[in-house]
C-alpha atoms as a PDB file:
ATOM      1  CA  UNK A   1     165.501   8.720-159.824  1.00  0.00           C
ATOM      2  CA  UNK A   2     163.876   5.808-159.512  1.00  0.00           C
ATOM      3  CA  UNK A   3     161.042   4.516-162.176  1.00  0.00           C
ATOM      4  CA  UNK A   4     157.943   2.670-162.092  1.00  0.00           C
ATOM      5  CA  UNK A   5     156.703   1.731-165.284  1.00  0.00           C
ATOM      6  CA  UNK A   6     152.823   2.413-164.977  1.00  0.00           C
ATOM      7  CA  UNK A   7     151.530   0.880-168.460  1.00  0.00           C
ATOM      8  CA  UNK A   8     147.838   2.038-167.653  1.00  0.00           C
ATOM      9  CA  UNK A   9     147.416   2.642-171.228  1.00  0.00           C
ATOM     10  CA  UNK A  10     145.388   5.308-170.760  1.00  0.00           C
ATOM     11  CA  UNK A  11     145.104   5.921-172.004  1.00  0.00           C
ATOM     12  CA  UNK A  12     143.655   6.604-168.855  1.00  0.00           C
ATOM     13  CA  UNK A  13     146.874   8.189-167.207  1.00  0.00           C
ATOM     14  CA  UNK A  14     149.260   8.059-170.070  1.00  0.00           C
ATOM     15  CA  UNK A  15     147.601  11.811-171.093  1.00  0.00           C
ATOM     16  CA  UNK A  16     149.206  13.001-168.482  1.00  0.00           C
ATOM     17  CA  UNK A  17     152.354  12.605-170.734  1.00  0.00           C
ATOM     18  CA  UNK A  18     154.426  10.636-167.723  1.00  0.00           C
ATOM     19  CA  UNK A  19     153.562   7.157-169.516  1.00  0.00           C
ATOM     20  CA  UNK A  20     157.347   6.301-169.745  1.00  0.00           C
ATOM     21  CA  UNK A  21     158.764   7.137-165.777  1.00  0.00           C
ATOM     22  CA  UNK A  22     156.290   7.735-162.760  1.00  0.00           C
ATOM     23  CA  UNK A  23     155.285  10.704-161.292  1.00  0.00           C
ATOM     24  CA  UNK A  24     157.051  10.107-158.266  1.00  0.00           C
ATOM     25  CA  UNK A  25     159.964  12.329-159.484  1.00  0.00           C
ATOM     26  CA  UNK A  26     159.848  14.093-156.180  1.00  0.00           C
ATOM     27  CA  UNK A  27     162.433  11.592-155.327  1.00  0.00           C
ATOM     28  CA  UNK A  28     164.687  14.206-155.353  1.00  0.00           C
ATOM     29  CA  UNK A  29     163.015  15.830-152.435  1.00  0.00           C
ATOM     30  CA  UNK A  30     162.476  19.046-154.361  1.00  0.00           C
ATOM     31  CA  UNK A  31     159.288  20.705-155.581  1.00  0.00           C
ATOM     32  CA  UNK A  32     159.226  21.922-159.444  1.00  0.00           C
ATOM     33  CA  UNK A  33     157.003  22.149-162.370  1.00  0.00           C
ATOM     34  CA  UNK A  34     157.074  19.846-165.245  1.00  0.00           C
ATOM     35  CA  UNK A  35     156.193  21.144-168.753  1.00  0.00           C
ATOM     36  CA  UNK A  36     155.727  18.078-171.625  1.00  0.00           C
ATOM     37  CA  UNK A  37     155.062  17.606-175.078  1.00  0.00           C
ATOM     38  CA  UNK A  38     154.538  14.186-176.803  1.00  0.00           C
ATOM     39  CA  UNK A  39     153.091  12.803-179.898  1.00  0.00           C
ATOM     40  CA  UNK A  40     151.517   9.449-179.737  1.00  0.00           C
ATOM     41  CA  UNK A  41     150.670   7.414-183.045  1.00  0.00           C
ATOM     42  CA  UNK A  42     147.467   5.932-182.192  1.00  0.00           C
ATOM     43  CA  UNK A  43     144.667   5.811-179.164  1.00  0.00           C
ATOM     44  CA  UNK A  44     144.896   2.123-178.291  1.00  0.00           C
ATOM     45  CA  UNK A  45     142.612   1.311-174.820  1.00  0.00           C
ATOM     46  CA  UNK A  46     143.047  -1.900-173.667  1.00  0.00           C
ATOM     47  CA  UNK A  47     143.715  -3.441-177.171  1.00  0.00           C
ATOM     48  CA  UNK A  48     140.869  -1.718-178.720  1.00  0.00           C
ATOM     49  CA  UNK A  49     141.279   0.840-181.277  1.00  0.00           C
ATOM     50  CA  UNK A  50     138.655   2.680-183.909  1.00  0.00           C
ATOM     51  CA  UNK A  51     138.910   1.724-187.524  1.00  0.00           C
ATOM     52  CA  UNK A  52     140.592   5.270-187.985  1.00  0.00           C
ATOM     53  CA  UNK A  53     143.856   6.185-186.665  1.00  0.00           C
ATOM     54  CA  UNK A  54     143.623   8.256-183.545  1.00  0.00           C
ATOM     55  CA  UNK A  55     146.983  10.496-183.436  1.00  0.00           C
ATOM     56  CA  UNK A  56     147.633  12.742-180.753  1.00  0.00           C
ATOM     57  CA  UNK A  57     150.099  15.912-180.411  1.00  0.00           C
ATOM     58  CA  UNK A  58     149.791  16.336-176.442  1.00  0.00           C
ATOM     59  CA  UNK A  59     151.147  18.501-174.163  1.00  0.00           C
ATOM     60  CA  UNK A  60     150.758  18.641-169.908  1.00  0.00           C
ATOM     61  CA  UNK A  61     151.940  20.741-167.137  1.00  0.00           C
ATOM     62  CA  UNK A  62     152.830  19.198-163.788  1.00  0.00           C
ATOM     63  CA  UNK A  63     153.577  20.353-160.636  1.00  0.00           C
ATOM     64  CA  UNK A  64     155.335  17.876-158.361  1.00  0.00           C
ATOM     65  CA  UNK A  65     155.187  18.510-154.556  1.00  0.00           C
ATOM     66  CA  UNK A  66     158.804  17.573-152.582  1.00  0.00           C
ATOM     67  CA  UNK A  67     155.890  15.503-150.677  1.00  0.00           C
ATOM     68  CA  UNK A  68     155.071  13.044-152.995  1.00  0.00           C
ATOM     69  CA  UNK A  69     151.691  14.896-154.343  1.00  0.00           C
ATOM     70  CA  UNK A  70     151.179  15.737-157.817  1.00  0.00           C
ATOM     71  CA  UNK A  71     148.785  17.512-159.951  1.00  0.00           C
ATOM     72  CA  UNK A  72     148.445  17.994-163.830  1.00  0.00           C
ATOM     73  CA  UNK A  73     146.391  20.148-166.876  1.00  0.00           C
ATOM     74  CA  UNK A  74     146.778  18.560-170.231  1.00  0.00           C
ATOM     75  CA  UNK A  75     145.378  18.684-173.653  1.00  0.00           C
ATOM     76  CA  UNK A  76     145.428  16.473-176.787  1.00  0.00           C
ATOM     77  CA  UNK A  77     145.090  17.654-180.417  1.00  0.00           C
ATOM     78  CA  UNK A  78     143.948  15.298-183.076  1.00  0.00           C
ATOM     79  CA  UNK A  79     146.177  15.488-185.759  1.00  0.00           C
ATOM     80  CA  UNK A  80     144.750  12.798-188.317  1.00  0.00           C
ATOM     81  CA  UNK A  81     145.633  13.462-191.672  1.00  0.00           C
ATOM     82  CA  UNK A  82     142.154  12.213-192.999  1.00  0.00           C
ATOM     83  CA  UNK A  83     140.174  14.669-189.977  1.00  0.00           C
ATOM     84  CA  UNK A  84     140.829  18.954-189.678  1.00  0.00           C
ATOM     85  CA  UNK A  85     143.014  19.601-186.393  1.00  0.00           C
ATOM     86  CA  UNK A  86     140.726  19.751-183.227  1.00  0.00           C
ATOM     87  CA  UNK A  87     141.146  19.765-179.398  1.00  0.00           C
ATOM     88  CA  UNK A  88     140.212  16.340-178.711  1.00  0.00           C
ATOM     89  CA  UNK A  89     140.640  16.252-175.140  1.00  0.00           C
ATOM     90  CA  UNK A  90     141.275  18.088-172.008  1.00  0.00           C
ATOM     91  CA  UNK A  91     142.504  16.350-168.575  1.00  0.00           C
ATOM     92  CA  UNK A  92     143.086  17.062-165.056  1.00  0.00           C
ATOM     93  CA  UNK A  93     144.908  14.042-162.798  1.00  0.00           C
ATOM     94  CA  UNK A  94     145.855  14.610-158.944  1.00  0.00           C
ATOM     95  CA  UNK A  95     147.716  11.595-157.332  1.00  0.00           C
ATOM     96  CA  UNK A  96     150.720  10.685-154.682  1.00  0.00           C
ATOM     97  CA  UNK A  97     153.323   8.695-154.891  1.00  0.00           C
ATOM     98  CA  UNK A  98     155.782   7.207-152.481  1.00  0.00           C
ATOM     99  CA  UNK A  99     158.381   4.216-151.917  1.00  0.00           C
ATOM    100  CA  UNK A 100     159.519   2.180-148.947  1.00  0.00           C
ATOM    101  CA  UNK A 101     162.779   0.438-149.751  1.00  0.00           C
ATOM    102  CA  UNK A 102     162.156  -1.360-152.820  1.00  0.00           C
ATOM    103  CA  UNK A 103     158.502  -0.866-153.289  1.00  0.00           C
ATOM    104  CA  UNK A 104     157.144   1.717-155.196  1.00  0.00           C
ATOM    105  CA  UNK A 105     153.117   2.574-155.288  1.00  0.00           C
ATOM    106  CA  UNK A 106     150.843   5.485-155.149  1.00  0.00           C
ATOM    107  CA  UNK A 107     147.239   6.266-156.217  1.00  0.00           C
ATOM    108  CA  UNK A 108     145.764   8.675-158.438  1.00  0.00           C
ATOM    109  CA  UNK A 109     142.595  10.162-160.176  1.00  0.00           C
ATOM    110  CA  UNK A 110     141.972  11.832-163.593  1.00  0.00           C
ATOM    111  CA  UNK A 111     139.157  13.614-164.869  1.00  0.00           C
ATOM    112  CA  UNK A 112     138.218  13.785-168.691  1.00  0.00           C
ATOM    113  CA  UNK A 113     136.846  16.197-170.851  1.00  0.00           C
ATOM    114  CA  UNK A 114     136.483  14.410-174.987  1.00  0.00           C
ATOM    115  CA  UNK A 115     135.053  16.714-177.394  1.00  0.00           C
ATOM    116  CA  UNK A 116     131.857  15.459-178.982  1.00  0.00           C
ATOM    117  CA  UNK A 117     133.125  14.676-182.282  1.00  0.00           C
ATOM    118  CA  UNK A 118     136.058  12.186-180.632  1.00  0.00           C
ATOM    119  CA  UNK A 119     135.686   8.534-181.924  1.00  0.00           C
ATOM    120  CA  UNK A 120     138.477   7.361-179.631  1.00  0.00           C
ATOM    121  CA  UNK A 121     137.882   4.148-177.773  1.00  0.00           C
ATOM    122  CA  UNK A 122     138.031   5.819-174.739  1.00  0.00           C
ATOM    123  CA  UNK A 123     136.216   8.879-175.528  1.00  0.00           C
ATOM    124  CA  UNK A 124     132.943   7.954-173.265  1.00  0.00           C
ATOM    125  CA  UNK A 125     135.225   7.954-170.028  1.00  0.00           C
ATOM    126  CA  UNK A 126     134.563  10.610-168.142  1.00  0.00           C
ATOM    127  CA  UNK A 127     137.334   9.893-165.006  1.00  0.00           C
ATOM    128  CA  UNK A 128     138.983   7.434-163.317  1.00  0.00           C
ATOM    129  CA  UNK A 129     140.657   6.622-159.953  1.00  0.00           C
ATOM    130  CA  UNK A 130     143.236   3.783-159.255  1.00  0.00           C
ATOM    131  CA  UNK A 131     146.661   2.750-157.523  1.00  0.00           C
ATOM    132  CA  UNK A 132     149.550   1.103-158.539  1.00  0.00           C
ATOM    133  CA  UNK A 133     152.110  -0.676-156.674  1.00  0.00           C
ATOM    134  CA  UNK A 134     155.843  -1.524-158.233  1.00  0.00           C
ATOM    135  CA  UNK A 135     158.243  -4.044-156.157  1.00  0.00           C
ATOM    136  CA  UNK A 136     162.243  -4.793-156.853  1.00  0.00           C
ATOM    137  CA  UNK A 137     162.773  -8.471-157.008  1.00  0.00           C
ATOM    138  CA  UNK A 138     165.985  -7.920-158.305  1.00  0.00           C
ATOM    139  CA  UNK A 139     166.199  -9.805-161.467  1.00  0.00           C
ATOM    140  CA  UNK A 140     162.953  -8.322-162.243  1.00  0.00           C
ATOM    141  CA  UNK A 141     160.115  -5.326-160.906  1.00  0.00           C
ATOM    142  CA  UNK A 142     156.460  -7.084-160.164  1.00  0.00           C
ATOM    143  CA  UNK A 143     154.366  -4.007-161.094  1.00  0.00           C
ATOM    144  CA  UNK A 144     150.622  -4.171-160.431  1.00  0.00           C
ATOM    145  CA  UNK A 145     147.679  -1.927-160.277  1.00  0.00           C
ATOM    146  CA  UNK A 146     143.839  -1.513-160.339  1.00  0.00           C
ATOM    147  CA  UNK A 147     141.448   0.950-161.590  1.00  0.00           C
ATOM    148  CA  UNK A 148     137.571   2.002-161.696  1.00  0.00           C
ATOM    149  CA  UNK A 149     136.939   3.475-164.766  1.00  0.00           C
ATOM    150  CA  UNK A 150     133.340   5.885-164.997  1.00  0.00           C
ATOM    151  CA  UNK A 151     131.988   6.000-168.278  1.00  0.00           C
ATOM    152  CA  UNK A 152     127.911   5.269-168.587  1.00  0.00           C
ATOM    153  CA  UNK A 153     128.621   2.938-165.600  1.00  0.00           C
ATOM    154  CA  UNK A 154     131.631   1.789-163.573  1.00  0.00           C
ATOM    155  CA  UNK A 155     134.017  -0.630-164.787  1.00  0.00           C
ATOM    156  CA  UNK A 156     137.122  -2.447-163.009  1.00  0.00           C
ATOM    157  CA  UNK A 157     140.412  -3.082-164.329  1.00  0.00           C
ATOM    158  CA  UNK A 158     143.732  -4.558-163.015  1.00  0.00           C
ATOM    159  CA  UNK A 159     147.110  -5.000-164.594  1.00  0.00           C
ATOM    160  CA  UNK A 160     150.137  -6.818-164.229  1.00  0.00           C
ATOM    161  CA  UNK A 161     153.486  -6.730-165.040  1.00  0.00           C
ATOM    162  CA  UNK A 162     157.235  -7.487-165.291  1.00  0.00           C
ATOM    163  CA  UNK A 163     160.431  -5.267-166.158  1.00  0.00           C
ATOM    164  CA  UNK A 164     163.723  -5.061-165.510  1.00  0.00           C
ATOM    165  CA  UNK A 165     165.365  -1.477-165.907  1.00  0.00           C
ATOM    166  CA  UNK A 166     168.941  -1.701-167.828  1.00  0.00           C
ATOM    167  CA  UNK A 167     170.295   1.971-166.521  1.00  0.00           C
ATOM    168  CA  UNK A 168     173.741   3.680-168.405  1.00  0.00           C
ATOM    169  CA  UNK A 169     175.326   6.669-167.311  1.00  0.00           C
ATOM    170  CA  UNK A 170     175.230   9.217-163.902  1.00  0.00           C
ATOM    171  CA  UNK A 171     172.450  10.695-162.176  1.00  0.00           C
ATOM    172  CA  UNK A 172     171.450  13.732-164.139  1.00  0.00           C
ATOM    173  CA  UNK A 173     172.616  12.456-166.958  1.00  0.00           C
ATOM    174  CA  UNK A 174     171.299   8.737-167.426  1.00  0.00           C
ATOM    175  CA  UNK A 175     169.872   6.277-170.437  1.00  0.00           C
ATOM    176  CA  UNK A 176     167.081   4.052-169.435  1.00  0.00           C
ATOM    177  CA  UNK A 177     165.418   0.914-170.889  1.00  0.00           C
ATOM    178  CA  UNK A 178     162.983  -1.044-169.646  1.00  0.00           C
ATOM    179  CA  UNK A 179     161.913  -4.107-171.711  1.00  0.00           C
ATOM    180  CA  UNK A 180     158.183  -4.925-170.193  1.00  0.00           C
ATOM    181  CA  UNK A 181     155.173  -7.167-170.355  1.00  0.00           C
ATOM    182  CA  UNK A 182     151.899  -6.713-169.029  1.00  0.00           C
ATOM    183  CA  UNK A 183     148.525  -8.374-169.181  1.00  0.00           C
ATOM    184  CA  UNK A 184     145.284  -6.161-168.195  1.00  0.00           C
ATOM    185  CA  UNK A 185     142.321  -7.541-167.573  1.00  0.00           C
ATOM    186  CA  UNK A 186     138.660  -5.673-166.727  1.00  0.00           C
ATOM    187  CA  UNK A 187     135.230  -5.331-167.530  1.00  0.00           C
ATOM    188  CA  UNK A 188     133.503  -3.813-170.589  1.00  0.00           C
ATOM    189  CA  UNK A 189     131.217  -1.182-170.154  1.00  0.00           C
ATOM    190  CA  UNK A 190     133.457   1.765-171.221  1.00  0.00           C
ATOM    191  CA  UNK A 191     133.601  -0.223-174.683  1.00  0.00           C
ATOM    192  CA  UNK A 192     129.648  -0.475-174.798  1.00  0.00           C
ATOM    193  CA  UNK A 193     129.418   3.006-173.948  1.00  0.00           C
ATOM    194  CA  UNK A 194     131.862   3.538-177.450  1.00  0.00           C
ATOM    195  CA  UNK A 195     129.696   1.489-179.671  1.00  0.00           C
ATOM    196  CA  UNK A 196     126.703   3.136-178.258  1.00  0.00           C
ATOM    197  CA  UNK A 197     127.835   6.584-178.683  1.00  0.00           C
ATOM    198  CA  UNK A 198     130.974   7.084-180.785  1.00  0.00           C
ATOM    199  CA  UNK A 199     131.989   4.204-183.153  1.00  0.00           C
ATOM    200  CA  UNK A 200     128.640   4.337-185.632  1.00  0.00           C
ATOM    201  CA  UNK A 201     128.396   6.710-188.678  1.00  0.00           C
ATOM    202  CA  UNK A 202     124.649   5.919-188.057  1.00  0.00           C
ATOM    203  CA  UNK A 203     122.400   7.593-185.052  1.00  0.00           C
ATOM    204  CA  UNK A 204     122.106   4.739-182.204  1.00  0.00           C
ATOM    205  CA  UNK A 205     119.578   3.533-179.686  1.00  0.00           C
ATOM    206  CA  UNK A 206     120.922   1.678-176.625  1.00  0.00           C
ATOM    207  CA  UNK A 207     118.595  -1.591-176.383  1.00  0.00           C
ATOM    208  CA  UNK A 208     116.730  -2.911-173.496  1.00  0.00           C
ATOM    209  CA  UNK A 209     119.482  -5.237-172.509  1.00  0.00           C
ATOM    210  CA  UNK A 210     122.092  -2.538-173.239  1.00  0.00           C
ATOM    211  CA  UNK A 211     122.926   0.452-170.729  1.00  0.00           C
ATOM    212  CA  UNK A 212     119.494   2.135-171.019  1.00  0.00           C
ATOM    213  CA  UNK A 213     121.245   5.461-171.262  1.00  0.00           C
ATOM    214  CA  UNK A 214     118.547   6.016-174.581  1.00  0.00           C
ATOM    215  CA  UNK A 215     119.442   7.579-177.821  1.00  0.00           C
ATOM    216  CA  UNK A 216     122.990   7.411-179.016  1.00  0.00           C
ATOM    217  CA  UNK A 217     124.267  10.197-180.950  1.00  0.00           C
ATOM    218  CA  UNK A 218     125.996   8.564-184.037  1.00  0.00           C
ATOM    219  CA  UNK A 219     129.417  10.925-183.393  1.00  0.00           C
ATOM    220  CA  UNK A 220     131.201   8.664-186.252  1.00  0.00           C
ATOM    221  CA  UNK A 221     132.435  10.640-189.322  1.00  0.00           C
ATOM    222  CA  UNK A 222     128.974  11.261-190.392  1.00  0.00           C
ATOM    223  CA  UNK A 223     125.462  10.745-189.207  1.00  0.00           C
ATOM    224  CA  UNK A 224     123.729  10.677-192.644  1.00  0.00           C
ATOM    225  CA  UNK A 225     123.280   8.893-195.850  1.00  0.00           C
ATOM    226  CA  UNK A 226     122.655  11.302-199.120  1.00  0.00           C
ATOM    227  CA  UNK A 227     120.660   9.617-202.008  1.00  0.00           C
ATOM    228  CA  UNK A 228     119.114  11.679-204.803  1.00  0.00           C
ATOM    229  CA  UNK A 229     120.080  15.229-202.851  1.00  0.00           C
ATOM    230  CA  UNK A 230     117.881  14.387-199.851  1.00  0.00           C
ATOM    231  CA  UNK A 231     118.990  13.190-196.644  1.00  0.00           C
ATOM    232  CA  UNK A 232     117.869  10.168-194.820  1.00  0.00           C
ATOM    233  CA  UNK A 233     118.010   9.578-190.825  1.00  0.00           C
ATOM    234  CA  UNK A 234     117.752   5.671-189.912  1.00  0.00           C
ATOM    235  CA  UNK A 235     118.046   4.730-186.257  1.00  0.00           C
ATOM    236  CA  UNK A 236     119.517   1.379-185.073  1.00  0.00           C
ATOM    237  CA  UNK A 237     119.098  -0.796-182.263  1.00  0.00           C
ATOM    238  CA  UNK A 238     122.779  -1.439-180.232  1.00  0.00           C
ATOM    239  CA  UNK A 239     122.966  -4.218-177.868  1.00  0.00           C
ATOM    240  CA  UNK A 240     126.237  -4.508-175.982  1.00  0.00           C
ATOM    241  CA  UNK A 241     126.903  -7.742-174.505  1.00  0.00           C
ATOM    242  CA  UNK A 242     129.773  -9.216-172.297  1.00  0.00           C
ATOM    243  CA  UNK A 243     130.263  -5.719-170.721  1.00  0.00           C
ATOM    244  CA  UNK A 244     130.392  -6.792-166.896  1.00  0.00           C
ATOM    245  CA  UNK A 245     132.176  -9.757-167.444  1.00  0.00           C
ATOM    246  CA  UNK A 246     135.677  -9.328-166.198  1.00  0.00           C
ATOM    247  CA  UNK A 247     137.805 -10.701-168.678  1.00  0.00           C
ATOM    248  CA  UNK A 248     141.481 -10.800-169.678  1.00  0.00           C
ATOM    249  CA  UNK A 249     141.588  -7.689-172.691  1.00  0.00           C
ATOM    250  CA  UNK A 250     145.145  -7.903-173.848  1.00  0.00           C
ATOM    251  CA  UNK A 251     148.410  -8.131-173.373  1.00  0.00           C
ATOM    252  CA  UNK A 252     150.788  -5.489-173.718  1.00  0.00           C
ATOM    253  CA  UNK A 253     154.948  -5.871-174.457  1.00  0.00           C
ATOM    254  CA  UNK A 254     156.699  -2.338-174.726  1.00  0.00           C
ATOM    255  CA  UNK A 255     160.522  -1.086-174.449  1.00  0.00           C
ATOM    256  CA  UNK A 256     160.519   2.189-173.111  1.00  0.00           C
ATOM    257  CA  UNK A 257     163.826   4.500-173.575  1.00  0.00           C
ATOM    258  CA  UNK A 258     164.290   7.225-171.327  1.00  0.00           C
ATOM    259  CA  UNK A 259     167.597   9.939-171.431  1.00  0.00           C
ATOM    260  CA  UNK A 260     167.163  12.069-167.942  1.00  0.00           C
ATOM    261  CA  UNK A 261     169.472  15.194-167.806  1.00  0.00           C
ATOM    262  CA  UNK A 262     168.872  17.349-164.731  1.00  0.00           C
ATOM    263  CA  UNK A 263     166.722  19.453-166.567  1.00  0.00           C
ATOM    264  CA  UNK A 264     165.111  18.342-168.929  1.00  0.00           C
ATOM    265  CA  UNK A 265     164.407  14.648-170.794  1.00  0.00           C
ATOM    266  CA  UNK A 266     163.975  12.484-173.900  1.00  0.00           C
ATOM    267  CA  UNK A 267     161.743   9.187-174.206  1.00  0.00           C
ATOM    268  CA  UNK A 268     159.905   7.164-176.615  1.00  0.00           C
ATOM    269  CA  UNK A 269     157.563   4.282-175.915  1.00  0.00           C
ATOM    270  CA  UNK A 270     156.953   1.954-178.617  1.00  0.00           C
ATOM    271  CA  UNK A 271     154.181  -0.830-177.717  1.00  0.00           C
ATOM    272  CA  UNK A 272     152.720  -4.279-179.299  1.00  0.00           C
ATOM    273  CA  UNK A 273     149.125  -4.547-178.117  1.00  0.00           C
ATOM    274  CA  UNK A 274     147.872  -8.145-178.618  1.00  0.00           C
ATOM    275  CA  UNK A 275     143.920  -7.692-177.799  1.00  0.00           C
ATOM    276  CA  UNK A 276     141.816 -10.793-176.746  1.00  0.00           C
ATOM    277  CA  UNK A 277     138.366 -12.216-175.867  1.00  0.00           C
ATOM    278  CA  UNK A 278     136.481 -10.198-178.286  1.00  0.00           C
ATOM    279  CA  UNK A 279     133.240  -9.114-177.383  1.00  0.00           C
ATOM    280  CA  UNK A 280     129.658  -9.629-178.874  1.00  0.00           C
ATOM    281  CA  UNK A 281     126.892  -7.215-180.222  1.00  0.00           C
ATOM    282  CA  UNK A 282     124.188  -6.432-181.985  1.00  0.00           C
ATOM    283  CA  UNK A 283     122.525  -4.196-184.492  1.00  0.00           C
ATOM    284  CA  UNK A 284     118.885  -4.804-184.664  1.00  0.00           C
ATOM    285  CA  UNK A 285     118.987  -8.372-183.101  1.00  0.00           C
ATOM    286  CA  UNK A 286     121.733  -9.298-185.978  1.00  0.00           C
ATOM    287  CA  UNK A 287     124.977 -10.689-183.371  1.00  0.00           C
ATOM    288  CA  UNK A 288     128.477  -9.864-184.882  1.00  0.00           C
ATOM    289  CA  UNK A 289     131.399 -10.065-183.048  1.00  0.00           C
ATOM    290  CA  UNK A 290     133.893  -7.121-182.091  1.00  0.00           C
ATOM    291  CA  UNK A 291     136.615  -6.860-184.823  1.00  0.00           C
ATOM    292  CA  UNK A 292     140.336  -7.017-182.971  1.00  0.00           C
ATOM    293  CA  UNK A 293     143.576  -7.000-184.351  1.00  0.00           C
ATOM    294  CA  UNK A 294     147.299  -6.393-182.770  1.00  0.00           C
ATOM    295  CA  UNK A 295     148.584  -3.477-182.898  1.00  0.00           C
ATOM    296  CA  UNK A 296     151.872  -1.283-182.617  1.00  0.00           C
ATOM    297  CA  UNK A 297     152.068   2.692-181.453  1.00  0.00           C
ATOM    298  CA  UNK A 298     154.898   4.408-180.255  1.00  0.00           C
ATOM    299  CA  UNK A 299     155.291   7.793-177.885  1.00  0.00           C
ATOM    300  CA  UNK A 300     157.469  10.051-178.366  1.00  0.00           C
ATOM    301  CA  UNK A 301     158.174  13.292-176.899  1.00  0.00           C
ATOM    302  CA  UNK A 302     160.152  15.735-174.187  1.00  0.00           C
ATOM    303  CA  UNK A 303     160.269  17.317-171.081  1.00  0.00           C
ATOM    304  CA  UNK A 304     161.328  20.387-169.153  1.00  0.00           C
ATOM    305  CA  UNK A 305     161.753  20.760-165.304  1.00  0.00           C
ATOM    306  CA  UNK A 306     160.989  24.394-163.858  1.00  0.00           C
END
């Protein structure tokens, strides 16, 4: 089997639960259905992350066409110790992948369904569509893709990469690790359309100079202060800026470990995300600057071939 490391972090594809080998298992010229579990620590996009932990238990079914085509149902449950248990998101992603000697590529699209009470980073995307392209230098694979992301507006995003695959073992019953680095770059608005909407315990309104989408909703972890048994409502001014300015957003060094049986598999993903070129807003005209800091999650999980 050959693998493409697609380090989308995807968040956007990654809930398909195929973050750690592509979907292009139908390598093996035979269809079949793919059934996955995974947990994932934490809902890093693009270096960002909320100020709460955002574990997932997530599970997918896939069916892979002998032809290259592929097509996938998934869920994620939030399983914060500090929030109750809650669907947090459902997914659907179609795609095709193929390879000509030593290149790999393919494109794909996703479509996203976040409950309302989500504060993930990602949580105002509502689909994407992109492609990705892998090539064997040897020494090394140049992988590379692009994205448009559709949130309250369209944003672009591009990655790059490097990793060499250190393989142990016989088809059907092989270990896998690929040490890799990636930078991703893109523009903002998916991040405005979080600050807006999601990150605030306090109800929002998008300024003039922001998305003019109108009222946020405040879907932090409350949207009300209690004094002296009453309950007070104070709306707040959110200006976004920097979101359409395409900008490097972080860079990305993971190790994943794959076992491959003819079956059924093992992997875990473990990734340092070093986030960059913080952004700027506002909350009623007073500028602060977007709060980043590294950060390490892992995946971990199984799968089952039908």
């Amino acid at each position: 089997m050959k693998h493409v490391y697609k380090l989308i972090i995807i968040l956007p594809m990654f809930f398909s639960s195929n973050s750690s080998s592509a979907q292009n298992d139908s390598s093996s010229k035979k269809s079949f259905f793919k059934v996955n579990v995974n947990y994932l620590s934490d809902a890093v996009y693009f270096g960002r992350k909320d100020s709460s932990t955002v574990p997932y238990l997530r599970s997918s079914i896939t069916y892979n066409d002998k032809s290259g085509f592929y097509i996938a149902a998934g869920m994620a449950l939030l399983v914060s110790a500090n929030e109750p248990a809650r669907i947090d998101l459902f997914n659907i992603d179609a795609g095709y992948d193929f390879s000509i000697n030593k290149l790999d590529a393919g494109i794909y699209a996703s479509r996203f369904f976040y409950s309302n009470a989500s504060y993930a980073v990602g949580s105002e995307l509502k689909g994407l569509l992109g492609v990705y392209l892998g090539y064997n230098l040897g020494p090394v694979t140049l992988n590379a893709g692009g994205d448009l992301l559709f949130s309250t507006n369209t944003d672009f995003s591009t990655n790059l990469g490097l990793s060499h695959a250190f393989e142990s073992g016989e088809e059907n019953n092989k270990w896998t690790i690929a040490p890799t680095a990636q930078v991703n770059a893109g523009t903002q608005y998916f991040n405005e359309a979080y600050y807006e909407f999601r990150k605030f315990t306090f109800p929002t309104a998008a300024s003039n100079s922001g998305s003019g989408n109108g009222k946020g909703k405040g879907r932090g972890h409350s949207n009300s202060s209690n004094s002296g048994g009453g309950t007070t409502t104070t709306v707040k001014t959110v200006t976004f800026y920097d979101k359409n300015k395409f900008t490097i957003l972080d860079y990305e060094f993971s190790l994943p470990v794959n076992y491959d049986a003819k079956r059924w598999g093992l992997y875990a993903l473990p990734t340092v995300a070093v986030p960059t070129n913080a952004a700027s807003y506002a909350i009623d005209n007073a500028i602060q600057k977007e709060s980043l800091s590294n950060s390490f999650f892992i995946e971990i999980g199984a799968y089952v071939k039908l």
